[in-house]
N, C-alpha and C. Protein backbone atom coordinates (compact mmCIF):
# COMPACT_ATOMS: atom_id res chain seq x y z
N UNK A 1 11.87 -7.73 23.09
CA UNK A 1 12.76 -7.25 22.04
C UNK A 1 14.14 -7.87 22.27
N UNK A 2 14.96 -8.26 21.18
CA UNK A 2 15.95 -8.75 21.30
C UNK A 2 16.97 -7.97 20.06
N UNK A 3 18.66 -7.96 20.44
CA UNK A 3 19.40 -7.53 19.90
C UNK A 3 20.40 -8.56 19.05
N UNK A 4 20.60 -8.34 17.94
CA UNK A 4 21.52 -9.44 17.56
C UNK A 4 22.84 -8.87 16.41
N UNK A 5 23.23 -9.10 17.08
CA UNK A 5 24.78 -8.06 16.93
C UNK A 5 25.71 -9.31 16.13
N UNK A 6 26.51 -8.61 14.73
CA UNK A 6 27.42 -9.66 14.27
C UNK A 6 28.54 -8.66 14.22
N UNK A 7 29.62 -9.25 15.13
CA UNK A 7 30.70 -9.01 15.13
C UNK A 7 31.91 -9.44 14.27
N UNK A 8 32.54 -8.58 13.29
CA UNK A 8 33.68 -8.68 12.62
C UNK A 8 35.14 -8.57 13.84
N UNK A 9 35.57 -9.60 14.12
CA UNK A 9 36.78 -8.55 14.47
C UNK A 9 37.97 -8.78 13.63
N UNK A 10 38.92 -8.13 14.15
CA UNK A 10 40.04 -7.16 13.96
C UNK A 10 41.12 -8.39 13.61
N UNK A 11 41.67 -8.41 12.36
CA UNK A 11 42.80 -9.92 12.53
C UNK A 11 43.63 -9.23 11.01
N UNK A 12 45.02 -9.63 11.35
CA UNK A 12 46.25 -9.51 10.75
C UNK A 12 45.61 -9.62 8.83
N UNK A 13 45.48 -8.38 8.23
CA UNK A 13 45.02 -9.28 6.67
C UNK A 13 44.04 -8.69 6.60
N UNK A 14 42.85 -8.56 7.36
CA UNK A 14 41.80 -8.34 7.26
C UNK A 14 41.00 -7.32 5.79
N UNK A 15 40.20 -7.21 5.35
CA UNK A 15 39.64 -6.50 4.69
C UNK A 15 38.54 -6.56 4.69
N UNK A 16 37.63 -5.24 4.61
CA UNK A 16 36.29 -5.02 4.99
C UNK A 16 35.95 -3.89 3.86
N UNK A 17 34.68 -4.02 2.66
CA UNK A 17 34.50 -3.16 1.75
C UNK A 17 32.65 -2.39 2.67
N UNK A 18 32.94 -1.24 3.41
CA UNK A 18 31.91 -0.40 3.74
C UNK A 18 31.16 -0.14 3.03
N UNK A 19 31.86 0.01 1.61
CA UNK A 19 30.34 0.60 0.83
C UNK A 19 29.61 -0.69 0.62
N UNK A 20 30.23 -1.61 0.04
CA UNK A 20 29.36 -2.96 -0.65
C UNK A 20 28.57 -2.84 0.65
N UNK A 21 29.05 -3.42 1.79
CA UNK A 21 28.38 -4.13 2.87
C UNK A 21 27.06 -2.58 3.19
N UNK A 22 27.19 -1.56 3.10
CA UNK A 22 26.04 -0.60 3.79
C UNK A 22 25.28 -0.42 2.04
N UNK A 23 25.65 -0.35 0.82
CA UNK A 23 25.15 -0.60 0.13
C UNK A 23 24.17 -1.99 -0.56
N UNK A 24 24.89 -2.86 -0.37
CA UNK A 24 23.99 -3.76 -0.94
C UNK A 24 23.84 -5.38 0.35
N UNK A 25 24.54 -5.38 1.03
CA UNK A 25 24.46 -6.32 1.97
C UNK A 25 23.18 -6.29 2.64
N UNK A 26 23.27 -5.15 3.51
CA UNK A 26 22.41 -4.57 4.37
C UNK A 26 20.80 -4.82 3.91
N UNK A 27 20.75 -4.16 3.14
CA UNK A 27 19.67 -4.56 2.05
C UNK A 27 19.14 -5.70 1.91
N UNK A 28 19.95 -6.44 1.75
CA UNK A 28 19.49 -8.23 1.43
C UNK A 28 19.29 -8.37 2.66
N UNK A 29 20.14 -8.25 3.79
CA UNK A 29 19.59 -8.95 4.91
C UNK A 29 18.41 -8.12 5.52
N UNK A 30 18.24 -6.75 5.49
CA UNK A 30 16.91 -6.02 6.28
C UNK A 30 15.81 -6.44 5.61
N UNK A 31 16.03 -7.45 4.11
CA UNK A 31 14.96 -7.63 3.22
C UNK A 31 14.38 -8.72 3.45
N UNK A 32 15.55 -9.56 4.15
CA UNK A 32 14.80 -10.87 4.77
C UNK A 32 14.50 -10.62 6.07
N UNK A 33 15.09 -10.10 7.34
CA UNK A 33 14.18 -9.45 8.30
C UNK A 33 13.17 -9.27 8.46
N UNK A 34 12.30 -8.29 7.51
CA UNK A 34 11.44 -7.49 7.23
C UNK A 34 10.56 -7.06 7.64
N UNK A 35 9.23 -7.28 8.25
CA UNK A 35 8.75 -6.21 9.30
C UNK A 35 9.15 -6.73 11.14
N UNK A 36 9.98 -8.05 11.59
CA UNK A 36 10.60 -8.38 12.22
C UNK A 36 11.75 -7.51 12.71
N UNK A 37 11.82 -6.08 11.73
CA UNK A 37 12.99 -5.70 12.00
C UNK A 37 12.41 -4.63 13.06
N UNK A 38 13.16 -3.48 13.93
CA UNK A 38 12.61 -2.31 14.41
C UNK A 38 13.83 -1.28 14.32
N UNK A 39 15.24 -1.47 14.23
CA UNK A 39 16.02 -1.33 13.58
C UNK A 39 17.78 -1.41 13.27
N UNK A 40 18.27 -1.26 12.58
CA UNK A 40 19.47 -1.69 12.86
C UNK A 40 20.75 -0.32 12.68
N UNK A 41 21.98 -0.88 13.21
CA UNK A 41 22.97 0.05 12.86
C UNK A 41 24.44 -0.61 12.98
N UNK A 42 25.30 0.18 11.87
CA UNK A 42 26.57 -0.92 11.76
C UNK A 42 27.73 0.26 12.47
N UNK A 43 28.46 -0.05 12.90
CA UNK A 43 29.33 0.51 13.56
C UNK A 43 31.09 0.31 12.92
N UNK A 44 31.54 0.99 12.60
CA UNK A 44 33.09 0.92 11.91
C UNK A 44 34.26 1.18 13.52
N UNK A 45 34.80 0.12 14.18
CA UNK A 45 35.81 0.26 14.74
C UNK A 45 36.80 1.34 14.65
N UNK A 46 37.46 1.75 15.74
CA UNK A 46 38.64 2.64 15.73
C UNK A 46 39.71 1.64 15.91
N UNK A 47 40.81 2.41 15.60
CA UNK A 47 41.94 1.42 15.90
C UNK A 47 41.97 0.92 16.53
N UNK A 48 41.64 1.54 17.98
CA UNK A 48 42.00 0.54 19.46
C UNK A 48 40.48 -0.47 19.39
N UNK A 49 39.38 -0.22 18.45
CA UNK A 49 38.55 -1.52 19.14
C UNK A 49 39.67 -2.97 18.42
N UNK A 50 38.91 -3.91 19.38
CA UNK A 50 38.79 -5.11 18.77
C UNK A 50 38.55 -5.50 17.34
N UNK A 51 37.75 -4.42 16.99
CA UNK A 51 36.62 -5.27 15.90
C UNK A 51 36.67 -4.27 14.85
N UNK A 52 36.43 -4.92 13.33
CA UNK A 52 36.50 -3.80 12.27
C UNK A 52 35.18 -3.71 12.19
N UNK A 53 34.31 -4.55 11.82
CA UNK A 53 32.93 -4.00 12.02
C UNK A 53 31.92 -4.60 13.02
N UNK A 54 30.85 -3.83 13.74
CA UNK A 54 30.03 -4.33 14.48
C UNK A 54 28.37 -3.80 14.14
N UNK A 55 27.31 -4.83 13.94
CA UNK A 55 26.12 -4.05 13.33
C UNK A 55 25.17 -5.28 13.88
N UNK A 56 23.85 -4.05 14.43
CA UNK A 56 22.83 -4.53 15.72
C UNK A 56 21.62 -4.40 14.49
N UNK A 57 21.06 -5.59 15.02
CA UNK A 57 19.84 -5.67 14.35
C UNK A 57 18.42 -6.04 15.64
N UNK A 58 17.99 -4.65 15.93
CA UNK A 58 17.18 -4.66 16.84
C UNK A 58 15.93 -5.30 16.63
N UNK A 59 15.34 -6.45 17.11
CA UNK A 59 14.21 -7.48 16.38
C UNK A 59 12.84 -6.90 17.53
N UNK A 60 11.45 -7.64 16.72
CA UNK A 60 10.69 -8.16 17.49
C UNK A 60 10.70 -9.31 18.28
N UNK A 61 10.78 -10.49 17.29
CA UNK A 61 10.98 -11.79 18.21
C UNK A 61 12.41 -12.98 17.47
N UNK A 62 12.92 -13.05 18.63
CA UNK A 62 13.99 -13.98 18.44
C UNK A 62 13.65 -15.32 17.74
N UNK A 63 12.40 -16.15 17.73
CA UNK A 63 12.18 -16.51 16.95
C UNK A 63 11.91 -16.59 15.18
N UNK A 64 11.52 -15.60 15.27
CA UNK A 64 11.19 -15.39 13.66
C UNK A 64 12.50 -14.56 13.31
N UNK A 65 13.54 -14.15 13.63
CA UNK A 65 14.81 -14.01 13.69
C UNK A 65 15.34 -15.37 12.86
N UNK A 66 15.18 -16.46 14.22
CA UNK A 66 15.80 -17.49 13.92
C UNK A 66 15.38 -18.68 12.77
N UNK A 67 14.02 -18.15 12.28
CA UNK A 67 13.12 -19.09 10.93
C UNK A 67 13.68 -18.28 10.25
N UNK A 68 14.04 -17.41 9.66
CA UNK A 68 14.50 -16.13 9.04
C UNK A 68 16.20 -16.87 8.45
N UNK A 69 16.78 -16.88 9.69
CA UNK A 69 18.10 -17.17 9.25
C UNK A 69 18.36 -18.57 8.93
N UNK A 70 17.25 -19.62 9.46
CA UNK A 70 17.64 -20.83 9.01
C UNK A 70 16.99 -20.73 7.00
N UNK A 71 15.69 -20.39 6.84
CA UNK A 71 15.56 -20.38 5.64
C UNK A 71 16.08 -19.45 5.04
N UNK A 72 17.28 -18.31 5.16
CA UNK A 72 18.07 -17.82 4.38
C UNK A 72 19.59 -17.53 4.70
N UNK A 73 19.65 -17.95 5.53
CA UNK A 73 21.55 -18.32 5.74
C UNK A 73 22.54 -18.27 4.91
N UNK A 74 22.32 -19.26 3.87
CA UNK A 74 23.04 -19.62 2.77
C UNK A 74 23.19 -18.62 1.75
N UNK A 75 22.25 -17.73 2.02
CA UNK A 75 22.27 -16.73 0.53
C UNK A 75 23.15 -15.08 1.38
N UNK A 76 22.93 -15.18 2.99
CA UNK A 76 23.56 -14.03 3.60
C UNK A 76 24.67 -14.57 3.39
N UNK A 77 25.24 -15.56 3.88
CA UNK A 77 26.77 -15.87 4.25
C UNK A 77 27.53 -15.92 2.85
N UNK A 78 26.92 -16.31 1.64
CA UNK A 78 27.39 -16.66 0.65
C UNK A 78 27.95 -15.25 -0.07
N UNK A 79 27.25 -14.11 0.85
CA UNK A 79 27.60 -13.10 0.17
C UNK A 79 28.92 -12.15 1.24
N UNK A 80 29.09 -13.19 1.79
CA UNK A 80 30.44 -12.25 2.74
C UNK A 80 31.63 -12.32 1.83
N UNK A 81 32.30 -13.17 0.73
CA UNK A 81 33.27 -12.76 0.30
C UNK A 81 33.08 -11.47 -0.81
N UNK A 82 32.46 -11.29 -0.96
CA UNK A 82 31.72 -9.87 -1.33
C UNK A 82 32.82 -8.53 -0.83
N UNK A 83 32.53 -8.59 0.39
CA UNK A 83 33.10 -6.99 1.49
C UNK A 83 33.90 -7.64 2.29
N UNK A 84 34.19 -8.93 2.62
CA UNK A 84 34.72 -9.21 3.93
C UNK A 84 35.77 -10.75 3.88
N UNK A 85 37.16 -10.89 4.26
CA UNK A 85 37.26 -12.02 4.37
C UNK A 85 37.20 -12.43 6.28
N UNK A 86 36.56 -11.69 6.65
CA UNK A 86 36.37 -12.51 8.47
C UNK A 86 35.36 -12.96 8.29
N UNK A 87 34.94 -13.63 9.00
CA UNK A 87 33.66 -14.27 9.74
C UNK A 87 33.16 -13.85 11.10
N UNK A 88 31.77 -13.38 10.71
CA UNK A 88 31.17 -12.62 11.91
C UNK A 88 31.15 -13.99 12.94
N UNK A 89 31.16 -13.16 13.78
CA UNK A 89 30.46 -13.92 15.88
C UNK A 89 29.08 -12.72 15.51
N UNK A 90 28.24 -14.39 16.21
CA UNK A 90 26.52 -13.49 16.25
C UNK A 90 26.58 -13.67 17.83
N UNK A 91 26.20 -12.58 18.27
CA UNK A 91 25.42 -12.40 19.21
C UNK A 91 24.16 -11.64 19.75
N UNK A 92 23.57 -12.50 20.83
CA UNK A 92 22.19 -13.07 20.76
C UNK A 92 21.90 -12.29 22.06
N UNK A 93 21.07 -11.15 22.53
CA UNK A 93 21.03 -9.99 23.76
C UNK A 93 19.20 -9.88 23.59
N UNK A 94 18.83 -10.03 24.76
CA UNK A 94 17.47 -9.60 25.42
C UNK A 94 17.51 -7.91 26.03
N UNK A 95 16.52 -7.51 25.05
CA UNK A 95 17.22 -5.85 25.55
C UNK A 95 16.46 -5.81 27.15
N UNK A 96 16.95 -5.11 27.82
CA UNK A 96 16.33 -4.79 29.40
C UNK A 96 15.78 -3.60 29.63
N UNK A 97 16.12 -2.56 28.14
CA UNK A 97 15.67 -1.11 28.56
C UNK A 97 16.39 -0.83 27.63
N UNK A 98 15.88 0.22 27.41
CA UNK A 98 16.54 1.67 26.20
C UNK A 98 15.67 3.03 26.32
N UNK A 99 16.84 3.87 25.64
CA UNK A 99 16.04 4.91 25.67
C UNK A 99 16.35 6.17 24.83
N UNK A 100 16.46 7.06 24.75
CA UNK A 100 17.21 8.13 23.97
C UNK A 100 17.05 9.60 24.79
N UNK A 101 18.33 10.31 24.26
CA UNK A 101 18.45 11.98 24.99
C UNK A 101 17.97 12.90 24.03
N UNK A 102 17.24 13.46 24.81
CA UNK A 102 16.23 14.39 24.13
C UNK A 102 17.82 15.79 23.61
N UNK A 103 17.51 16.26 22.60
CA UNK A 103 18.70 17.66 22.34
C UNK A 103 17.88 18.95 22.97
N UNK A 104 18.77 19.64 23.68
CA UNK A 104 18.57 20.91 24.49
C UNK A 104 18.87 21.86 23.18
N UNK A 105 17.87 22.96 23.23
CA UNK A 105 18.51 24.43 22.03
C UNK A 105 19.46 25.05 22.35
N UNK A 106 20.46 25.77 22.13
CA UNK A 106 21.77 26.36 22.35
C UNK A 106 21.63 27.10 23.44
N UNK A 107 22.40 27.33 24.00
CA UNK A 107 21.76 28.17 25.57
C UNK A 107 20.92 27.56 26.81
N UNK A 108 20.55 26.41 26.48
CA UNK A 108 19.77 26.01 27.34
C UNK A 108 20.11 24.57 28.40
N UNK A 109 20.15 24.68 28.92
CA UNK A 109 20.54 23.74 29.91
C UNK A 109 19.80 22.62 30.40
N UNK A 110 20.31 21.47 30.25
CA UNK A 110 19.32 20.56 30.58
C UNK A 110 19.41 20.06 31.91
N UNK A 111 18.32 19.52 32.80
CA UNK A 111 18.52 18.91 33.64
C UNK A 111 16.72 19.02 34.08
């Protein structure tokens, strides 16, 4: 499994439209993904990050990732002046492990 994270960051000017991009962006690109995907999530910066937006697209294989983006590139990128005038940084992560915390019922203590 591999992670592939596109980073917006943070620069003087900037503008970033949340709804377009979680409304209709997202969409186009999870549509070319598509069962390659396992799943993704976009993240909105606080002041102090770096970055105005950051969003992980958790894959099966980095290859078909990468046939994916060469035969549709042109139609994702073409749509960044859309929500965004930055330009994402992709980055490219081999996950090593994951996992998730189970929720305890009120009163109850975990360990």
């Amino acid at each position: 499994m591999h992670c592939v994270t596109a980073l917006y960051l943070a620069q003087e000017g900037s503008r970033f439209d949340f709804d377009y991009y979680l409304e209709t962006h997202i969409p186009l690109a999870t549509d070319f993904v598509g069962d390659n995907l396992i799943r993704w999530e976009v993240h909105r910066g606080t002041d102090e990050a770096s970055y105005v937006c950051r969003t992980s697209f958790w894959i099966h294989s980095l290859e078909r990732f990468q046939q994916m983006l060469a035969e549709h590139q042109e139609t994702i990128f073409a749509d960044l002046p859309n929500y965004t005038n930055l330009k994402p940084e992709l980055h490219v992560e081999a996950v090593m492990g994951s996992g998730a915390v189970e929720s305890h019922p009120a009163g109850r203590s975990g360990g």
